[in-house]
C-alpha atoms as a PDB file:
ATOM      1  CA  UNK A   1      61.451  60.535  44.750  1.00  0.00           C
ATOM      2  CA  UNK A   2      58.161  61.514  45.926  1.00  0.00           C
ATOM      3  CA  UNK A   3      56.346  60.208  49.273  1.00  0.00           C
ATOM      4  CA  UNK A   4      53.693  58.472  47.326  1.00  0.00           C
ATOM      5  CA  UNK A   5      56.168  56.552  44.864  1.00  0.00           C
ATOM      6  CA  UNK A   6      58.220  55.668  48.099  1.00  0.00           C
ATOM      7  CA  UNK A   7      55.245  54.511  49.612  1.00  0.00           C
ATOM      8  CA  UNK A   8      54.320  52.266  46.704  1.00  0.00           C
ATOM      9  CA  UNK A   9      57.757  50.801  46.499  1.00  0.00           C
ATOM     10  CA  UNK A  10      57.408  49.888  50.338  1.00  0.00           C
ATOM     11  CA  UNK A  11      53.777  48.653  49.429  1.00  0.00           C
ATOM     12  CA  UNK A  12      55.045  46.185  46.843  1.00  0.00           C
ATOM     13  CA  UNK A  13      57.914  45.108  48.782  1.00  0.00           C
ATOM     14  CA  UNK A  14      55.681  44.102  51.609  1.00  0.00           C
ATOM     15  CA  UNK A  15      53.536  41.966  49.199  1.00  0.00           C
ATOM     16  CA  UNK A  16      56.517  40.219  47.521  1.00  0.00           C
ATOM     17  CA  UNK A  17      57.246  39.393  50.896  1.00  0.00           C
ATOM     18  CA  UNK A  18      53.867  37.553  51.325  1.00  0.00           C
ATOM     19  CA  UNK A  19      53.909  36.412  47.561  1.00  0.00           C
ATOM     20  CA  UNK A  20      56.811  35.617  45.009  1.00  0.00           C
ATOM     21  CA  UNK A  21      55.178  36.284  42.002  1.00  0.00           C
ATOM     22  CA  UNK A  22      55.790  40.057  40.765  1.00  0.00           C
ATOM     23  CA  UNK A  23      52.766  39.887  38.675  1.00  0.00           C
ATOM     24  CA  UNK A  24      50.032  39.184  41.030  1.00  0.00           C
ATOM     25  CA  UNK A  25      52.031  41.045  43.974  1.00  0.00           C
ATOM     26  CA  UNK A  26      52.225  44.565  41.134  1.00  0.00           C
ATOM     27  CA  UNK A  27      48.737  44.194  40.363  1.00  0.00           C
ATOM     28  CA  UNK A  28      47.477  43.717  44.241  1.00  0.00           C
ATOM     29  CA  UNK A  29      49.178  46.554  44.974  1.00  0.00           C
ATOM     30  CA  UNK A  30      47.984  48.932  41.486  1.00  0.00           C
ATOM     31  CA  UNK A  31      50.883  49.220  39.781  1.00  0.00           C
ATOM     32  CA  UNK A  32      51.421  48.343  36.151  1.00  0.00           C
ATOM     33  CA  UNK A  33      54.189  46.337  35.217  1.00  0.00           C
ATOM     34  CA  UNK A  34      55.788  48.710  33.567  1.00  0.00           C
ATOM     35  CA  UNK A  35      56.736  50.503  36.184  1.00  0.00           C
ATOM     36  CA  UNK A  36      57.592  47.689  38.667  1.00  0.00           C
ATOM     37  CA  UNK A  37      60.075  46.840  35.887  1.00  0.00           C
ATOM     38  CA  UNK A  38      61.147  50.589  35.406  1.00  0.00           C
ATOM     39  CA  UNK A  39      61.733  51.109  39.186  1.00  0.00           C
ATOM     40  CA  UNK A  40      63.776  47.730  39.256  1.00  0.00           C
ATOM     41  CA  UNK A  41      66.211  49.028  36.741  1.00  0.00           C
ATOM     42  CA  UNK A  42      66.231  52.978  37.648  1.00  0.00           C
ATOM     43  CA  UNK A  43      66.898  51.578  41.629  1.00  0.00           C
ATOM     44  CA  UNK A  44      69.053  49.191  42.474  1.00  0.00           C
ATOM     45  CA  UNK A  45      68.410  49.224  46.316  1.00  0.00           C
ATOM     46  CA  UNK A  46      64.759  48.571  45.100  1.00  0.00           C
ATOM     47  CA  UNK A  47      65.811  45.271  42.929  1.00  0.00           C
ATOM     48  CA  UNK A  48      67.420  44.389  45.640  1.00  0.00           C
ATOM     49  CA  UNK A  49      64.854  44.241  48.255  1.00  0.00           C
ATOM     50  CA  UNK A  50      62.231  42.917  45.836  1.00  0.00           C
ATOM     51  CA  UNK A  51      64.675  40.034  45.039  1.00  0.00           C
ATOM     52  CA  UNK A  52      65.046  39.417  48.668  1.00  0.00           C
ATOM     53  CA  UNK A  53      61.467  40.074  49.515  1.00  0.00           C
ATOM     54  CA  UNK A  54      60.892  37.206  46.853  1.00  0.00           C
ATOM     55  CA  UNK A  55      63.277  34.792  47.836  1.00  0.00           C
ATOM     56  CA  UNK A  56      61.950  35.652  51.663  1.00  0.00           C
ATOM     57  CA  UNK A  57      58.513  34.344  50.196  1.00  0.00           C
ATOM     58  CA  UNK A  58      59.525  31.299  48.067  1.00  0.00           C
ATOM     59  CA  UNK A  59      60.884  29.992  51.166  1.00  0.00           C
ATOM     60  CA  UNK A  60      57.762  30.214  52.893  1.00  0.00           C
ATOM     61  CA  UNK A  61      56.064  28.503  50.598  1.00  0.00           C
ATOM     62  CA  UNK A  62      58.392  25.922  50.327  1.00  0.00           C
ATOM     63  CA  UNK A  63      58.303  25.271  53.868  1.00  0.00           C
ATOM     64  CA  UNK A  64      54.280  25.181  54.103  1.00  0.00           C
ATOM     65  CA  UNK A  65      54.906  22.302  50.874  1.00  0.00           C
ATOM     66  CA  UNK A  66      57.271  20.386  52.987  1.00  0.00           C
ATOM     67  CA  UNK A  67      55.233  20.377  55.644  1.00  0.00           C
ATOM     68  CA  UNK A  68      52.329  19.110  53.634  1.00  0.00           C
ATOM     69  CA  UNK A  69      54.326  16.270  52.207  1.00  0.00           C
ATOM     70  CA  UNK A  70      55.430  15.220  55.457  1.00  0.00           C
ATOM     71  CA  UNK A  71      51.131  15.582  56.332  1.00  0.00           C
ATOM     72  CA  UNK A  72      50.862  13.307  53.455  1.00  0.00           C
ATOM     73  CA  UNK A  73      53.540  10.898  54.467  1.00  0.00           C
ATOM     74  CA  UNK A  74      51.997  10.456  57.856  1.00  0.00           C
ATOM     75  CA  UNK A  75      48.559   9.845  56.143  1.00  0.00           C
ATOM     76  CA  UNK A  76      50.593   7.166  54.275  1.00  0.00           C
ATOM     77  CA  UNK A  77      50.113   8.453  50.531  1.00  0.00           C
ATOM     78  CA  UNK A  78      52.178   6.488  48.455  1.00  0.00           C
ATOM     79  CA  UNK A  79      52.627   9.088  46.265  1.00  0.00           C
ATOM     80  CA  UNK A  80      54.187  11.465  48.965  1.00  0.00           C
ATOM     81  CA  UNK A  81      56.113   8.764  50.282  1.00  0.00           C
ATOM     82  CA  UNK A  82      57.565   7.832  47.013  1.00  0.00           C
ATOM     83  CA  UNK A  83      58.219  11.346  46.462  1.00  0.00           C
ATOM     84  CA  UNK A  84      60.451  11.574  49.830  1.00  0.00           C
ATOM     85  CA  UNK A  85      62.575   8.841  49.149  1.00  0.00           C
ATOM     86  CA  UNK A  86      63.558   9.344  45.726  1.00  0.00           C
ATOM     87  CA  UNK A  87      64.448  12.923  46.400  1.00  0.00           C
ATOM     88  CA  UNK A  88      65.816  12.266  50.259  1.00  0.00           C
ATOM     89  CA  UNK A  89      67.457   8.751  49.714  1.00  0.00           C
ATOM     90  CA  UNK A  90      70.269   7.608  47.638  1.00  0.00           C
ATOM     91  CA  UNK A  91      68.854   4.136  47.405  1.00  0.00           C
ATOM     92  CA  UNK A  92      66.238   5.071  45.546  1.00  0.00           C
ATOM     93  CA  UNK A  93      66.991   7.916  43.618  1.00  0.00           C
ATOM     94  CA  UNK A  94      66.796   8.494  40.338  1.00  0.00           C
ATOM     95  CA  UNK A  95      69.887   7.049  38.294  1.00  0.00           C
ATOM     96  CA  UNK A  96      71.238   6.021  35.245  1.00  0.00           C
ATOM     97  CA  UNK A  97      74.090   2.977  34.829  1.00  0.00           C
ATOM     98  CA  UNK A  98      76.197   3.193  32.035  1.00  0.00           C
ATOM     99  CA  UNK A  99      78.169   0.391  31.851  1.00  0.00           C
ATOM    100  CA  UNK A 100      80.636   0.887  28.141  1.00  0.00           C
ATOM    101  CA  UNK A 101      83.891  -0.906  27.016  1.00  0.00           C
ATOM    102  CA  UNK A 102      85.867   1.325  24.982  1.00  0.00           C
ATOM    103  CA  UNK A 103      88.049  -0.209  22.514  1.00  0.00           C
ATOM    104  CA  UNK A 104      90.361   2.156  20.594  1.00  0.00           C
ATOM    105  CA  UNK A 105      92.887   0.564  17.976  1.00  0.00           C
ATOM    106  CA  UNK A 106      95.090   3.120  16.676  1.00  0.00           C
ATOM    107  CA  UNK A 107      95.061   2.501  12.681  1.00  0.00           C
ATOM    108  CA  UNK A 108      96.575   5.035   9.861  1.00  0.00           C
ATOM    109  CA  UNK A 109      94.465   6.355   7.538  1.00  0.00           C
ATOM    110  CA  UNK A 110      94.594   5.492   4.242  1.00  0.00           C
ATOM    111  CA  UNK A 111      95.966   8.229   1.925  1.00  0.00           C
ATOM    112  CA  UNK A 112      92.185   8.631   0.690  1.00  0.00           C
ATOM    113  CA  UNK A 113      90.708   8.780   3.938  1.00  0.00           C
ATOM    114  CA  UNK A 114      93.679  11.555   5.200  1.00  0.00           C
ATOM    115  CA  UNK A 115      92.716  13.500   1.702  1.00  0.00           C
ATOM    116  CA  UNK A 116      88.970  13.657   3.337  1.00  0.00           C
ATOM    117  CA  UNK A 117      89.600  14.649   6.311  1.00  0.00           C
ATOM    118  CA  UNK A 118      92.098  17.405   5.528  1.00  0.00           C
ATOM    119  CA  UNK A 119      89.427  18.518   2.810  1.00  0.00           C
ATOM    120  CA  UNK A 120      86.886  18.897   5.605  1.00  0.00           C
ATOM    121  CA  UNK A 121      89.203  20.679   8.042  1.00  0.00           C
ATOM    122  CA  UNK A 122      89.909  23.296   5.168  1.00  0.00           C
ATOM    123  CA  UNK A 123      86.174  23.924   4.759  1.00  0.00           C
ATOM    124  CA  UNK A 124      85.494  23.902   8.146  1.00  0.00           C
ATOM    125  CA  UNK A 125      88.230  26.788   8.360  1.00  0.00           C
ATOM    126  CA  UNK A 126      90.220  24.590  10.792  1.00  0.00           C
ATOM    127  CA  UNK A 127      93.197  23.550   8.331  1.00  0.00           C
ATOM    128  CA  UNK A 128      94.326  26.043   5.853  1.00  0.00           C
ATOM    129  CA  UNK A 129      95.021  25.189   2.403  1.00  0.00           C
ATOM    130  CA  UNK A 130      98.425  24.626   0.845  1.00  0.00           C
ATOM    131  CA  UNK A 131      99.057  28.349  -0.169  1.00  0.00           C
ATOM    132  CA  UNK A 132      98.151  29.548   3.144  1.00  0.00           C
ATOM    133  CA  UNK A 133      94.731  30.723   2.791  1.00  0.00           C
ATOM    134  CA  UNK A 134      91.837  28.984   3.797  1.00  0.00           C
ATOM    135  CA  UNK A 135      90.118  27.238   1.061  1.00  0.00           C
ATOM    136  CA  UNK A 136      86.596  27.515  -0.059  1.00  0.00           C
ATOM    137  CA  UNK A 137      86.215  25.119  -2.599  1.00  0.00           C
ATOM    138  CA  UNK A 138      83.434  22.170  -2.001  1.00  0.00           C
END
């Protein structure tokens, strides 16, 4: 590998550090995407370290949003404060109640209704016909 391409991987690296997005970190940086996605799949230690450089950002970021929301919640903004709770407390998360009463009676089928539902087994390829071969008739 030659210095410069080494030097351009360590470039890139640096910038995913500082920003998650490949696209805008490749093109800061000169590279085409092409070869950002080349090198990822030609070097493995590279993928790696770009997924980790990413990751390494992301939580950045997500720590400089938290820390706006909790701004926000001190600035009492409804919105932010909303967003807290139903996220950070089971009382007012977001659920659904089902509430169902199941009722099974266990019936035969009529000899017409058994005829129907062996015909669509066989054509679903589930139930094989009489000779032993599944059937394809409609």
């Amino acid at each position: 590998m030659s210095r410069n391409q080494q030097q351009d991987k360590d470039k890139l690296i640096e910038r995913l550090r500082k920003m998650p997005i490949a696209e805008v970190a490749f093109n800061q940086v000169g590279l085409p995407r092409t070869t950002y996605y080349r090198w990822r799949k030609e070097d493995e230690a590279f993928a790696v370290a770009c997924d980790e450089a990413i990751k390494h950002s992301s939580d950045l970021i997500n720590d400089m949003a938290e820390s706006q929301l909790i701004a926000a919640i001190k600035d009492k903004n409804l919105t932010a404060i909303m967003y807290w709770l139903k996220h950070h407390h089971p009382k007012y998360a977001a659920r659904i109640e089902l509430d169902a009463h199941i009722r099974h009676d266990q019936q035969e089928l009529t000899p017409e209704q058994a005829q129907i539902v062996a015909h669509a087994l066989r054509l679903a390829g589930i139930l094989k016909s009489p000779e032993g071969e599944p059937s394809n008739e409609d």
